[in-house]
C-alpha atoms as a PDB file:
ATOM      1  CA  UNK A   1     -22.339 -66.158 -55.058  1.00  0.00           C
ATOM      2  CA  UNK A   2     -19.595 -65.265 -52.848  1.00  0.00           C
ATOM      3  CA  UNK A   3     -19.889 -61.054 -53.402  1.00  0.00           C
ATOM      4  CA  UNK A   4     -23.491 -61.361 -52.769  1.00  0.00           C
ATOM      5  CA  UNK A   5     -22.730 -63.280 -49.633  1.00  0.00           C
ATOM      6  CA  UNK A   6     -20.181 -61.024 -48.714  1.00  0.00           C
ATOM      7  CA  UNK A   7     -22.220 -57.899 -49.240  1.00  0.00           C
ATOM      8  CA  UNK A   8     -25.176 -59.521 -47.579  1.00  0.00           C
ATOM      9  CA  UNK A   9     -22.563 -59.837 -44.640  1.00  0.00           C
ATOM     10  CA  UNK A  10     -21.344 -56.062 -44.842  1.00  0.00           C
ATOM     11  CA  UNK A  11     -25.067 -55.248 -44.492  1.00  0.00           C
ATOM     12  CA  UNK A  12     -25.737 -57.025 -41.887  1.00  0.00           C
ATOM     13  CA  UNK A  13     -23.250 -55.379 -39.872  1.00  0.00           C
ATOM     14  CA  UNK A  14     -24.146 -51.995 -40.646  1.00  0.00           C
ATOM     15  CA  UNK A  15     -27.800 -52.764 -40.090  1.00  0.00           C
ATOM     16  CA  UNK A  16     -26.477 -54.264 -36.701  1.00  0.00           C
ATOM     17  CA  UNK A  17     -24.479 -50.866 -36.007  1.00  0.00           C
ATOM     18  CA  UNK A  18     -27.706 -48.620 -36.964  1.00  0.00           C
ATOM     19  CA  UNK A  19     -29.827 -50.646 -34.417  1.00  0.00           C
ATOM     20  CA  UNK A  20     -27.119 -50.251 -31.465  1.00  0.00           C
ATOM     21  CA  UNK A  21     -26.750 -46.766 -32.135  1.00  0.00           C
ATOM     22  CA  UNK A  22     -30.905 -46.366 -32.168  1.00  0.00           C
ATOM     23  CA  UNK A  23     -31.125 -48.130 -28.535  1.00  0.00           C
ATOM     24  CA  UNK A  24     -31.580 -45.924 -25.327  1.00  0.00           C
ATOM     25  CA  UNK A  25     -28.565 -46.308 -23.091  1.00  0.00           C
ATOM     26  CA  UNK A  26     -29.396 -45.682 -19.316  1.00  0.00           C
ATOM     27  CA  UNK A  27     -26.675 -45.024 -17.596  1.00  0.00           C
ATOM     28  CA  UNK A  28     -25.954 -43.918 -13.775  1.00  0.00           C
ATOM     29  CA  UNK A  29     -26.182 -40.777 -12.504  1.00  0.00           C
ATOM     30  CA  UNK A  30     -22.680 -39.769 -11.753  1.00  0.00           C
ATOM     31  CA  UNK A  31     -22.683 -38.593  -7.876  1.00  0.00           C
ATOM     32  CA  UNK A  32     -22.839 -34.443  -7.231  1.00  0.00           C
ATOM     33  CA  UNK A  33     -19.029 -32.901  -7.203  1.00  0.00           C
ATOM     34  CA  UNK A  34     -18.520 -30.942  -3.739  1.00  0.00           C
ATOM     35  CA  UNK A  35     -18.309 -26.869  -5.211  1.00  0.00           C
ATOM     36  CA  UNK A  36     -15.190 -25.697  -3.531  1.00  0.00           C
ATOM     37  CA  UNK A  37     -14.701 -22.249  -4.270  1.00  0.00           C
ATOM     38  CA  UNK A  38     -11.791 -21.121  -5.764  1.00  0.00           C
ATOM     39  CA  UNK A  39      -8.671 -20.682  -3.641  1.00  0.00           C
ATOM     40  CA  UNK A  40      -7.959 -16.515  -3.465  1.00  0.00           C
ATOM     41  CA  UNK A  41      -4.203 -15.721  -4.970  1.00  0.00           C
ATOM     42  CA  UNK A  42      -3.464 -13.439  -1.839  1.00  0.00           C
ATOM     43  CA  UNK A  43      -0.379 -11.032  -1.794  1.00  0.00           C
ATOM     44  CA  UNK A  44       1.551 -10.043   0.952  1.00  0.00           C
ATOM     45  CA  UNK A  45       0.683  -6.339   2.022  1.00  0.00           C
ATOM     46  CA  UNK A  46       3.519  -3.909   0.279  1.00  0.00           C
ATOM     47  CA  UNK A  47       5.286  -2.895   3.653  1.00  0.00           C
ATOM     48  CA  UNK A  48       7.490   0.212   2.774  1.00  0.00           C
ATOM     49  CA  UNK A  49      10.759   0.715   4.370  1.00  0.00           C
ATOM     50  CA  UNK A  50      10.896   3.863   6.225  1.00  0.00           C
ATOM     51  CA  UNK A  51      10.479   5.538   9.623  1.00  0.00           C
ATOM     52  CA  UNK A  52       9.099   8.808  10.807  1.00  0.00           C
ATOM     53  CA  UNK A  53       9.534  12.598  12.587  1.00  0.00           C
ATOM     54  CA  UNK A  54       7.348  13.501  14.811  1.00  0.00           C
ATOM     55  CA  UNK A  55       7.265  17.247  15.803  1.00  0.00           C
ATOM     56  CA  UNK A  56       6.771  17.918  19.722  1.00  0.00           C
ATOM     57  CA  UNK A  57       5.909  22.001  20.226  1.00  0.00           C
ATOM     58  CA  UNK A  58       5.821  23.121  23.930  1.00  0.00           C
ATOM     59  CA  UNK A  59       3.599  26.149  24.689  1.00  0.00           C
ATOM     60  CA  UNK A  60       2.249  25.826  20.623  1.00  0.00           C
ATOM     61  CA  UNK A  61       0.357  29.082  19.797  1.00  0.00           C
ATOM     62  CA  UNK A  62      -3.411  28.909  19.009  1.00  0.00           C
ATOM     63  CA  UNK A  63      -4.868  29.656  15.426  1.00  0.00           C
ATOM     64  CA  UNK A  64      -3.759  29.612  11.983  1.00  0.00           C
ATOM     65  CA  UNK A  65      -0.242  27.859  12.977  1.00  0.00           C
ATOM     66  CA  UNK A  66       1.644  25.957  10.589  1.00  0.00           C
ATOM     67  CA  UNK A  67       4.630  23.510  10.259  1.00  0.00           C
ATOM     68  CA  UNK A  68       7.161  23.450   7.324  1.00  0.00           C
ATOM     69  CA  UNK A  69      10.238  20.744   7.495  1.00  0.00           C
ATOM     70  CA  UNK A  70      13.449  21.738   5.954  1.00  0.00           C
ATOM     71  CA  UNK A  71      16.282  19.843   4.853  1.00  0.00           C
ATOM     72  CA  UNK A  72      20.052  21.103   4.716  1.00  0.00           C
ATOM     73  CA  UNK A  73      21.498  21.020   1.285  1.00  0.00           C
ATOM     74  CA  UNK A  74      25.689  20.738   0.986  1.00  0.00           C
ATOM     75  CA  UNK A  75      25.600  24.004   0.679  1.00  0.00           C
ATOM     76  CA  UNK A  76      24.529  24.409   4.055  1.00  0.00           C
ATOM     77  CA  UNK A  77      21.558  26.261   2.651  1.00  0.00           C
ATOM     78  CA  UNK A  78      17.868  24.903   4.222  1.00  0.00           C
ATOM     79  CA  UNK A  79      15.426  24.267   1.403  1.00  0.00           C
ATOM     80  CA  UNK A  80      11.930  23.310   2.056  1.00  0.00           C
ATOM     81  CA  UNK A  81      10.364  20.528   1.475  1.00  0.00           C
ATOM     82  CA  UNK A  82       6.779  21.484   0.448  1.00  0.00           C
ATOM     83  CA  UNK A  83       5.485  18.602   1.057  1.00  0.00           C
ATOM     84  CA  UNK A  84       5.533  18.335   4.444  1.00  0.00           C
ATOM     85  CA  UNK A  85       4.047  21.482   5.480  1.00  0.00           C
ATOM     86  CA  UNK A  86       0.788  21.313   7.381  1.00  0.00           C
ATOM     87  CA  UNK A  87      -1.055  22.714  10.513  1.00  0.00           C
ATOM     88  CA  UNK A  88      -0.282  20.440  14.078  1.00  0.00           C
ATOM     89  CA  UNK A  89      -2.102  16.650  13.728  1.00  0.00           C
ATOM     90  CA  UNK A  90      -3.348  17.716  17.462  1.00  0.00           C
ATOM     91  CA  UNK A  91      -3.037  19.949  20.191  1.00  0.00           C
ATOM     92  CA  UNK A  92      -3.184  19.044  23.563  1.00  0.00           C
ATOM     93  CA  UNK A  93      -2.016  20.936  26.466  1.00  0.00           C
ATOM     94  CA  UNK A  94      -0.753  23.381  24.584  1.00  0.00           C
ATOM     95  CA  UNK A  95       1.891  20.509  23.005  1.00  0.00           C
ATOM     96  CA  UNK A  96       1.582  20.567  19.281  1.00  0.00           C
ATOM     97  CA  UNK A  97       2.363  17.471  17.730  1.00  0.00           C
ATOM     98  CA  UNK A  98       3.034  16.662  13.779  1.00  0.00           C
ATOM     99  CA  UNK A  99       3.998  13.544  11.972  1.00  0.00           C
ATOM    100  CA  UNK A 100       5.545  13.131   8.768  1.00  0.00           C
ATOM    101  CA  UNK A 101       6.609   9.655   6.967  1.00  0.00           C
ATOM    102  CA  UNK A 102      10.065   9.748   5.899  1.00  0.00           C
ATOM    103  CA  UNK A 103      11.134   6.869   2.929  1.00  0.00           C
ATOM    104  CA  UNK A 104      14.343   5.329   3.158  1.00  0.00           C
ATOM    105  CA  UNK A 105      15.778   7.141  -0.008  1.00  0.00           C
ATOM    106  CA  UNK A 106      15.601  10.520   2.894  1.00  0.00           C
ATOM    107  CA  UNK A 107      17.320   8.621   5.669  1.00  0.00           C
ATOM    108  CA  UNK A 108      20.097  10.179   7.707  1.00  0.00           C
ATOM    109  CA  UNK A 109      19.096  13.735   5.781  1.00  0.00           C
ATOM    110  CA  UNK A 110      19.849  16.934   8.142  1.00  0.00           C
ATOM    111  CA  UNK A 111      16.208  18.374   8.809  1.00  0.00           C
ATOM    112  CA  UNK A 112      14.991  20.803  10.939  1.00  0.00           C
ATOM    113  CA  UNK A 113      11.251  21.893  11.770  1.00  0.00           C
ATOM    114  CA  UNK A 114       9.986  25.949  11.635  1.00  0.00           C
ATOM    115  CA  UNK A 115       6.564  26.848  13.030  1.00  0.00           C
ATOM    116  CA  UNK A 116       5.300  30.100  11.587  1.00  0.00           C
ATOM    117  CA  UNK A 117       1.907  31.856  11.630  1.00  0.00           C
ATOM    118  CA  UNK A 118      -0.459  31.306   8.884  1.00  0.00           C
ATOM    119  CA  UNK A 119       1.669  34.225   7.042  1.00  0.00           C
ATOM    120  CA  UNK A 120       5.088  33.028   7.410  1.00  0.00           C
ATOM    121  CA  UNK A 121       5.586  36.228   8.985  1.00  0.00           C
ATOM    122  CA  UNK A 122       6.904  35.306  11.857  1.00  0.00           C
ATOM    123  CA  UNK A 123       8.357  32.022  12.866  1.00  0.00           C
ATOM    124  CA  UNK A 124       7.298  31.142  16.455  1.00  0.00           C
ATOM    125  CA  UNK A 125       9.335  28.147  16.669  1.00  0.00           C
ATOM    126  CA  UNK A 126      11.878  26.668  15.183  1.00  0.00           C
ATOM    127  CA  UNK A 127      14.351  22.812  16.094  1.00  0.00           C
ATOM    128  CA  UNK A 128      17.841  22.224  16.452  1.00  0.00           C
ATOM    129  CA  UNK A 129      19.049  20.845  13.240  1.00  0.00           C
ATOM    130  CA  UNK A 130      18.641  17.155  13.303  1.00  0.00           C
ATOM    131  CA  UNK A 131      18.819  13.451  11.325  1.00  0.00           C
ATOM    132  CA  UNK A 132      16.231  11.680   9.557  1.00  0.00           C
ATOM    133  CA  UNK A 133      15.484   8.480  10.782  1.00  0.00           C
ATOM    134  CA  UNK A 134      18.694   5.781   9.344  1.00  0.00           C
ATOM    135  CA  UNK A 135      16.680   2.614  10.006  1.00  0.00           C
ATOM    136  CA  UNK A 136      13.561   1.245   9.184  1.00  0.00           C
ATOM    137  CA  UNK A 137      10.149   1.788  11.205  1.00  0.00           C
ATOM    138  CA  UNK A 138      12.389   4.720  13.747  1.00  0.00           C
ATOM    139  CA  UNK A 139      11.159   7.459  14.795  1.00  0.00           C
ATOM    140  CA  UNK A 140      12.808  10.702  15.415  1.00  0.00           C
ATOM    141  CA  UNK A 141      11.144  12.682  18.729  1.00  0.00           C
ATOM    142  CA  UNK A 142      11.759  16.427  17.864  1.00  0.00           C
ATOM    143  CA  UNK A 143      10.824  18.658  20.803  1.00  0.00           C
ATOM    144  CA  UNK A 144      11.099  22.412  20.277  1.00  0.00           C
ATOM    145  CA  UNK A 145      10.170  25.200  22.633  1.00  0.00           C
ATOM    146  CA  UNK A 146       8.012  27.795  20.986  1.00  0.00           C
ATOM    147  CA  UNK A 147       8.549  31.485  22.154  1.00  0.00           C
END
């Protein structure tokens, strides 16, 4: 008598469990979340170290003109550098004017600027040998007088 009372027990509960399990739950609407968008992962802009020349030419010649920089090897010898070789940025009252961006690994280098026609014929101006900018964001002026 007492299994069938304890199994009539067991399945009792179970049948309880079943009919909880069958019975709609209504529950509250959980209040809307604000959207916030994602925060952005900003990086600092990469700000090179460096400084610039800047190539003044009084009485610049019209035309096919170009500008070539050349650095002075121990040697004493003037290489180009073929990078930097380009017609003036502008021309204004007959002052030709050229900019070049010089990184920090070039400071203090001995430079000088040539002006030739198109050619390279025949240089129609050419700088005093100076330095490359030694700090950062300085620029070295170069005036030259061109024949």
């Amino acid at each position: 008598m007492k299994t069938i009372l304890v199994e009539l027990m067991v399945l009792g509960v179970m049948l309880l469990i079943a009919a909880l399990a069958l019975v709609p739950t209504t529950q509250a609407a959980l209040p809307p979340r604000p959207t916030v968008p994602p925060t952005p992962i900003v990086e600092p802009p990469y700000k090179p170290v460096g400084g610039w020349i800047e190539l003044r030419a009084q009485n610049a010649p019209g035309g096919n003109v170009w500008t070539i920089v050349q650095w002075q090897d121990a040697l004493q010898t003037w290489r180009d550098v073929v990078e930097w070789r380009g017609m003036f940025d502008e021309t204004r009252d007959a002052i030709g004017q050229k900019t070049w961006w010089v990184e920090q690994r070039d400071f203090g280098l001995r430079m000088r600027w040539l002006v030739y026609l198109e050619t390279r014929e025949q240089v129609v101006c050419e700088s005093q040998p100076f330095d490359a900018p030694r700090e950062n964001k300085q620029t070295v002026v170069v005036p030259v007088e061109c024949k």
